[in-house]
PDB file of N, CA and C in Angstrom:
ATOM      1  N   UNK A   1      -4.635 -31.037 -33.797  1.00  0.00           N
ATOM      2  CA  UNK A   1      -4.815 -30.471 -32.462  1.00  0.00           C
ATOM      3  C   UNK A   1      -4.680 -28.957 -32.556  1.00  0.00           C
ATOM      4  N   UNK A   2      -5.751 -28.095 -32.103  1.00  0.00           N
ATOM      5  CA  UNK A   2      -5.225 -26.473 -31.986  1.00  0.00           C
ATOM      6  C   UNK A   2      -4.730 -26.639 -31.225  1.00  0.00           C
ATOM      7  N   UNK A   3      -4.381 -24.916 -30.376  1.00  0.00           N
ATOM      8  CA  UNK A   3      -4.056 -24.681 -29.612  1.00  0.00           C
ATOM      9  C   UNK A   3      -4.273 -24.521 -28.274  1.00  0.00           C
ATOM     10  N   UNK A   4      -5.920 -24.538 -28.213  1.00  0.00           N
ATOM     11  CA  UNK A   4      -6.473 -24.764 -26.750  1.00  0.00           C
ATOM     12  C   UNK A   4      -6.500 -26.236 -26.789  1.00  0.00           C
ATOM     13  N   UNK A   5      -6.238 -26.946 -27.055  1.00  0.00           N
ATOM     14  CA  UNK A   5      -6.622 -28.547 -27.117  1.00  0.00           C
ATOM     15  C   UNK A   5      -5.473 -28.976 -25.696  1.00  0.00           C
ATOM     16  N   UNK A   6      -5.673 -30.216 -24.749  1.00  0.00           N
ATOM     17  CA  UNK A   6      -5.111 -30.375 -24.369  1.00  0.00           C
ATOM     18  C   UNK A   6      -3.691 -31.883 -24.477  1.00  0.00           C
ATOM     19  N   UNK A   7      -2.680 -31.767 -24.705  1.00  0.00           N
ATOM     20  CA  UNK A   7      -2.091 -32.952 -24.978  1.00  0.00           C
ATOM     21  C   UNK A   7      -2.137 -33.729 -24.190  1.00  0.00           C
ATOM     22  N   UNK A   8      -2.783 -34.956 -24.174  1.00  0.00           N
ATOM     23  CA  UNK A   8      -3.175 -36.221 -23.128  1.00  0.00           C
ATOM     24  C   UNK A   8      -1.735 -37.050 -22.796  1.00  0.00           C
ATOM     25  N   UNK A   9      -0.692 -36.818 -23.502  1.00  0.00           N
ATOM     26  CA  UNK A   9       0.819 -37.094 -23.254  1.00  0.00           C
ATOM     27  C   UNK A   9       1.037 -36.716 -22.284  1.00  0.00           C
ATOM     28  N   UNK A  10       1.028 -35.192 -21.832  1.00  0.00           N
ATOM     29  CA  UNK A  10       1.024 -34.386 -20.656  1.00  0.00           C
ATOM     30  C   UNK A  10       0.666 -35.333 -19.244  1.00  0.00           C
ATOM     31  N   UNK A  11       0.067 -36.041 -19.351  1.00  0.00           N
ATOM     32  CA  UNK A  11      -0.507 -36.707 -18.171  1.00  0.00           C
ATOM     33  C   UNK A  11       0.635 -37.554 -17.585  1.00  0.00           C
ATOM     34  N   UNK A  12       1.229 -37.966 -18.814  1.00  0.00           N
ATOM     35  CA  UNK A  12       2.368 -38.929 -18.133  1.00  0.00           C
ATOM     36  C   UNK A  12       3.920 -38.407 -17.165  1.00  0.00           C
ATOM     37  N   UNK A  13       3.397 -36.866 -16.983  1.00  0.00           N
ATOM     38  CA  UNK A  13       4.665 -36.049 -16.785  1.00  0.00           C
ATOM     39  C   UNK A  13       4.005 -35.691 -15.758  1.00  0.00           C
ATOM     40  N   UNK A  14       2.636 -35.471 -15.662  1.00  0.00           N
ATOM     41  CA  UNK A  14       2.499 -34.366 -14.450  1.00  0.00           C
ATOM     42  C   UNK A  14       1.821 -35.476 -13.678  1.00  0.00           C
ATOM     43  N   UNK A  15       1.751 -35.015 -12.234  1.00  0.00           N
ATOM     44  CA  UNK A  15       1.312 -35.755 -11.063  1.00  0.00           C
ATOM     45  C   UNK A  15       0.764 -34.499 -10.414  1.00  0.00           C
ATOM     46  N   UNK A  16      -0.139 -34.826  -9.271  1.00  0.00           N
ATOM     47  CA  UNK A  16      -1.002 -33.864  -8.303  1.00  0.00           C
ATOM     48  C   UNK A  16       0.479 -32.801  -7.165  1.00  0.00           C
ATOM     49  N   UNK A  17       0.265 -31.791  -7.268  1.00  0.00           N
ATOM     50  CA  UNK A  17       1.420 -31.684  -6.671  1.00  0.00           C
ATOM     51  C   UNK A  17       1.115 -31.757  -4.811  1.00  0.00           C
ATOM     52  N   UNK A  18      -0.197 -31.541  -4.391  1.00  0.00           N
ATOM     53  CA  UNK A  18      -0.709 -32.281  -3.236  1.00  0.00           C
ATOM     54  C   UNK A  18      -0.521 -33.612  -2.810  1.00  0.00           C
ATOM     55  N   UNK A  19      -1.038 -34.543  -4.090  1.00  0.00           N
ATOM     56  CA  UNK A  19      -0.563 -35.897  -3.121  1.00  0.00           C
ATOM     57  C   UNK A  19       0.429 -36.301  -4.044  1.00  0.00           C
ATOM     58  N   UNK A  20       1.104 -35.783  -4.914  1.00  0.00           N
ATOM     59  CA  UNK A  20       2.030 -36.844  -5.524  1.00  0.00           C
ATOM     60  C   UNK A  20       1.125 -37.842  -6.280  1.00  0.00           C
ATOM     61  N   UNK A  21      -0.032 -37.917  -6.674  1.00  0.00           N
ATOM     62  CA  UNK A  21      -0.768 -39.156  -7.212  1.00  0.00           C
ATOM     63  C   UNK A  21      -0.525 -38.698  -8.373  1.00  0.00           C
ATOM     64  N   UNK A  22      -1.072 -39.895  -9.504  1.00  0.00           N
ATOM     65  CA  UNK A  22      -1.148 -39.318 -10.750  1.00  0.00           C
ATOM     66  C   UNK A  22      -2.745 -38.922 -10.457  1.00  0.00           C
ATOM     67  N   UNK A  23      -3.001 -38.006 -12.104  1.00  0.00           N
ATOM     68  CA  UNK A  23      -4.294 -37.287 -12.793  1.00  0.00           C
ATOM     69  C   UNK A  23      -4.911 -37.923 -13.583  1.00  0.00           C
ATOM     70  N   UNK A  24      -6.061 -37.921 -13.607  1.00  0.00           N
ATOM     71  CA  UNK A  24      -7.390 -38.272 -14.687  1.00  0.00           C
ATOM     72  C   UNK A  24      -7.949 -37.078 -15.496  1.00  0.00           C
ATOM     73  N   UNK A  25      -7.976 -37.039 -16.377  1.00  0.00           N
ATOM     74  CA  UNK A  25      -7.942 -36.261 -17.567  1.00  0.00           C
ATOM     75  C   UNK A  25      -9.996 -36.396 -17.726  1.00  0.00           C
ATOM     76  N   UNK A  26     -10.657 -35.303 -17.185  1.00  0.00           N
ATOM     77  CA  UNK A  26     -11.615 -34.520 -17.623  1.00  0.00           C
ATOM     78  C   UNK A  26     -11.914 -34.052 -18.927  1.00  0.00           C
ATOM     79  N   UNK A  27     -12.479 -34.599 -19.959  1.00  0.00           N
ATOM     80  CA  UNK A  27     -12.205 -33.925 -20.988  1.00  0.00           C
ATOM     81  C   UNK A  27     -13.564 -32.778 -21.341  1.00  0.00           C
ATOM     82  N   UNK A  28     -14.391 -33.025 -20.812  1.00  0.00           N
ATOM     83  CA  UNK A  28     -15.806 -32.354 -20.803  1.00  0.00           C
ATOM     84  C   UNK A  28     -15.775 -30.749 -19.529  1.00  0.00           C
ATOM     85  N   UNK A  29     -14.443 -30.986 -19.140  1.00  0.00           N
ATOM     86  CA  UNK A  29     -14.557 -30.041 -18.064  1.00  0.00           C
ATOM     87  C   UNK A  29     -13.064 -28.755 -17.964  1.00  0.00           C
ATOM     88  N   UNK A  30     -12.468 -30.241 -19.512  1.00  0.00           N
ATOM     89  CA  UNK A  30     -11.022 -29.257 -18.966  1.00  0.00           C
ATOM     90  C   UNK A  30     -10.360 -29.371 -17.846  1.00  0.00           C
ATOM     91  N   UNK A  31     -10.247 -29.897 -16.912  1.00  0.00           N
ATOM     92  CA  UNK A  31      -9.726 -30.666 -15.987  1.00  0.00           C
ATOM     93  C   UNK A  31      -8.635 -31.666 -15.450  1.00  0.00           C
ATOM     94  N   UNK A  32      -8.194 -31.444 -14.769  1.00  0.00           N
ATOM     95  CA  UNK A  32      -6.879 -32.726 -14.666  1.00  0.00           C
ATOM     96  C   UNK A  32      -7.747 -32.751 -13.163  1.00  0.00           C
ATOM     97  N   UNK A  33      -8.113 -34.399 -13.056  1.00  0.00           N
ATOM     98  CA  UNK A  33      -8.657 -34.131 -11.659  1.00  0.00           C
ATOM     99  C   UNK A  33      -7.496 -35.452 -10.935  1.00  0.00           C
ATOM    100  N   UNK A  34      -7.363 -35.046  -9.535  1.00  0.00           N
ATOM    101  CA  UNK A  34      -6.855 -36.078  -8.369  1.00  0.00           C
ATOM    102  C   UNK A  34      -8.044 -36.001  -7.784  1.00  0.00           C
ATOM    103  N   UNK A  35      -7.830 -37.501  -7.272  1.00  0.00           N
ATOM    104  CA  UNK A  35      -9.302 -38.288  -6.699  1.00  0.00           C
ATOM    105  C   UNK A  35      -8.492 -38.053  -5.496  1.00  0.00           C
ATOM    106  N   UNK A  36      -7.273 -38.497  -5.178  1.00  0.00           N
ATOM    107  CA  UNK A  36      -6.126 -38.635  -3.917  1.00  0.00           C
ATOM    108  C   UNK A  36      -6.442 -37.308  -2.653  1.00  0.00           C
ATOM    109  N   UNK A  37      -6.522 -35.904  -4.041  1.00  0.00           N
ATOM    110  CA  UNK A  37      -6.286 -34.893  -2.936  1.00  0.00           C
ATOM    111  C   UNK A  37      -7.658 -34.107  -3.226  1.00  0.00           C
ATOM    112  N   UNK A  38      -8.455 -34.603  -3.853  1.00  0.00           N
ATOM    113  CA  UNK A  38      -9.868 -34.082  -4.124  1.00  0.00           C
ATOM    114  C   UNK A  38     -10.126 -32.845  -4.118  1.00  0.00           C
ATOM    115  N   UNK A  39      -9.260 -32.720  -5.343  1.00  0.00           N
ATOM    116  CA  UNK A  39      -8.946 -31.467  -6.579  1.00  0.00           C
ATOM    117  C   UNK A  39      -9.434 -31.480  -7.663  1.00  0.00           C
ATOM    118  N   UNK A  40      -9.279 -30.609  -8.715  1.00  0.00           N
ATOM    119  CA  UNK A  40      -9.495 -30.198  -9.705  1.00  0.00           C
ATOM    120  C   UNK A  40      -8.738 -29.334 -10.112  1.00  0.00           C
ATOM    121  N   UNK A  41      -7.933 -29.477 -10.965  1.00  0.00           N
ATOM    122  CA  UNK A  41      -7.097 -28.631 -11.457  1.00  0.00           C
ATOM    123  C   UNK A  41      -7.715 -28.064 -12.991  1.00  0.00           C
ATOM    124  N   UNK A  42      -7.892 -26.886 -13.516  1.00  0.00           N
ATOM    125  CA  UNK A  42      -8.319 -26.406 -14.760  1.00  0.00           C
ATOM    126  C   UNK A  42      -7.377 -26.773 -15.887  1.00  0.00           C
ATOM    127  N   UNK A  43      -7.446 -26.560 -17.151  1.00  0.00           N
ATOM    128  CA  UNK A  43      -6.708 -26.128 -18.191  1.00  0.00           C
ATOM    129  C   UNK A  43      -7.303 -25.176 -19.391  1.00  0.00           C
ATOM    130  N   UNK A  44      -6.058 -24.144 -18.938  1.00  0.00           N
ATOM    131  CA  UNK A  44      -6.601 -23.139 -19.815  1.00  0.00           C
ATOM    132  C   UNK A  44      -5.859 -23.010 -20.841  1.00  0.00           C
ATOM    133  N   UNK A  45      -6.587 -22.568 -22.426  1.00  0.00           N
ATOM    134  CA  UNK A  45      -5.959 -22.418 -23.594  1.00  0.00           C
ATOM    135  C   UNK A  45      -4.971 -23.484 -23.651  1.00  0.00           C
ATOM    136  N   UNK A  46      -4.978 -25.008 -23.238  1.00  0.00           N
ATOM    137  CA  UNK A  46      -4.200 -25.801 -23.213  1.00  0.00           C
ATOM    138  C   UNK A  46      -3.474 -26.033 -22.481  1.00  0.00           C
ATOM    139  N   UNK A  47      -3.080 -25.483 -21.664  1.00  0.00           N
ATOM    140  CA  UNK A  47      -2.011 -25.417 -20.930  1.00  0.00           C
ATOM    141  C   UNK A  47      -3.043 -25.556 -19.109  1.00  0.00           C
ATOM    142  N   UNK A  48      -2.458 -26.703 -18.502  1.00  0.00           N
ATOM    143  CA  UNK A  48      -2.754 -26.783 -17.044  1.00  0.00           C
ATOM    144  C   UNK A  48      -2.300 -26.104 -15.939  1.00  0.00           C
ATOM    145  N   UNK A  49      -3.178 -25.934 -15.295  1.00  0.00           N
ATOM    146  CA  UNK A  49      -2.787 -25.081 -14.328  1.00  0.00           C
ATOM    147  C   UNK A  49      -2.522 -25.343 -12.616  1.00  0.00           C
ATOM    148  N   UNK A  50      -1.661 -25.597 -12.545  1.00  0.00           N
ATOM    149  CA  UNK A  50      -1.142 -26.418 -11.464  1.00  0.00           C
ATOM    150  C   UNK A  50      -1.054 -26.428  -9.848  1.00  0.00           C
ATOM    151  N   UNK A  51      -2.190 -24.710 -10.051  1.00  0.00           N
ATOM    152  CA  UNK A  51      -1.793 -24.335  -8.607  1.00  0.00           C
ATOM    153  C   UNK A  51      -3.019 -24.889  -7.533  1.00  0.00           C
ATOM    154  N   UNK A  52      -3.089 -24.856  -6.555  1.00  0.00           N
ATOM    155  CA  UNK A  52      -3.572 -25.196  -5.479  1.00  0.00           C
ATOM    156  C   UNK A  52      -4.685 -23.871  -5.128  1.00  0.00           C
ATOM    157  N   UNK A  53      -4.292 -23.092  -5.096  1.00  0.00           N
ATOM    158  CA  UNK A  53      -5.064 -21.802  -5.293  1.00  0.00           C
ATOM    159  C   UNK A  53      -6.468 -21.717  -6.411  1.00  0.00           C
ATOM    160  N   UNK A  54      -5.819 -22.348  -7.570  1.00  0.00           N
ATOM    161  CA  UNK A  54      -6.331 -22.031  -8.404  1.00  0.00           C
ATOM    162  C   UNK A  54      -7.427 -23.629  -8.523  1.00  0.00           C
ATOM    163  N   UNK A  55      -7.455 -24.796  -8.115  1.00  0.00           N
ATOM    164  CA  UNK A  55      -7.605 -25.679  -8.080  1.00  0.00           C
ATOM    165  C   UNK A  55      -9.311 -25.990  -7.670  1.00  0.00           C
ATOM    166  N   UNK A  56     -10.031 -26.364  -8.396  1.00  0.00           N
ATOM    167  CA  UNK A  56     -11.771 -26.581  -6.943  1.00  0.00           C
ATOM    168  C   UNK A  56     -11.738 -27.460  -6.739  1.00  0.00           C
ATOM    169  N   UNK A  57     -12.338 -27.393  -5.592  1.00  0.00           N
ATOM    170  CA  UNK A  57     -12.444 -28.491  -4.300  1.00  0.00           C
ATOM    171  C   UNK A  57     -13.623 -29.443  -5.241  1.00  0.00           C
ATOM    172  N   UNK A  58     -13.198 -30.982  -5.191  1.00  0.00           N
ATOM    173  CA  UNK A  58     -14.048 -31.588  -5.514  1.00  0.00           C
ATOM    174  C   UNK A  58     -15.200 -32.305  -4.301  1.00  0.00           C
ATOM    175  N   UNK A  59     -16.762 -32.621  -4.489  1.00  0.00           N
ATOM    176  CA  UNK A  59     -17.492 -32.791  -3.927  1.00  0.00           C
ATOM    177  C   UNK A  59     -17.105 -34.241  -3.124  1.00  0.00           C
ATOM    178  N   UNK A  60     -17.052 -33.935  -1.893  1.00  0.00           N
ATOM    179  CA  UNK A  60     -17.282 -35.393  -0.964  1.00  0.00           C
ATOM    180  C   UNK A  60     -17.903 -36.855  -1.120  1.00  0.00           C
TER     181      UNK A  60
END
C-alpha cells in the first residue's frame, strides 16, 4: 500500500457524520460515499476528509 492508497479498515471506524450511517467505499472516485445523507466525502493523499463543507452533493 503507498501512501495515497486508502485503508479499507478505515471504514469500520468511520460513519457519515450527518446521518450517523455507515460509508461505502468508492474506489474509482476516492470517495467514502453515504447513500443516508447523499454525500460524498473525498479522500485525499489517503487520508478522508470528513467535512460537510468539503463533501458533494450526490445526484437525486
Amino acid at each position: 500500500m503507498t501512501a495515497t492508497e486508502f485503508d479499507r479498515r478505515m471504514l469500520e471506524a468511520l460513519i457519515c457524520p450527518v446521518s450517523q450511517a455507515r460509508l461505502d467505499y468508492d474506489i474509482d472516485r476516492q470517495e467514502l460515499i453515504s447513500e443516508k445523507a447523499g454525500l460524498a466525502f473525498p479522500i485525499r493523499d489517503g487520508i478522508p476528509v470528513m467535512l460537510v463543507d468539503e463533501a458533494r452533493r450526490l445526484a437525486p
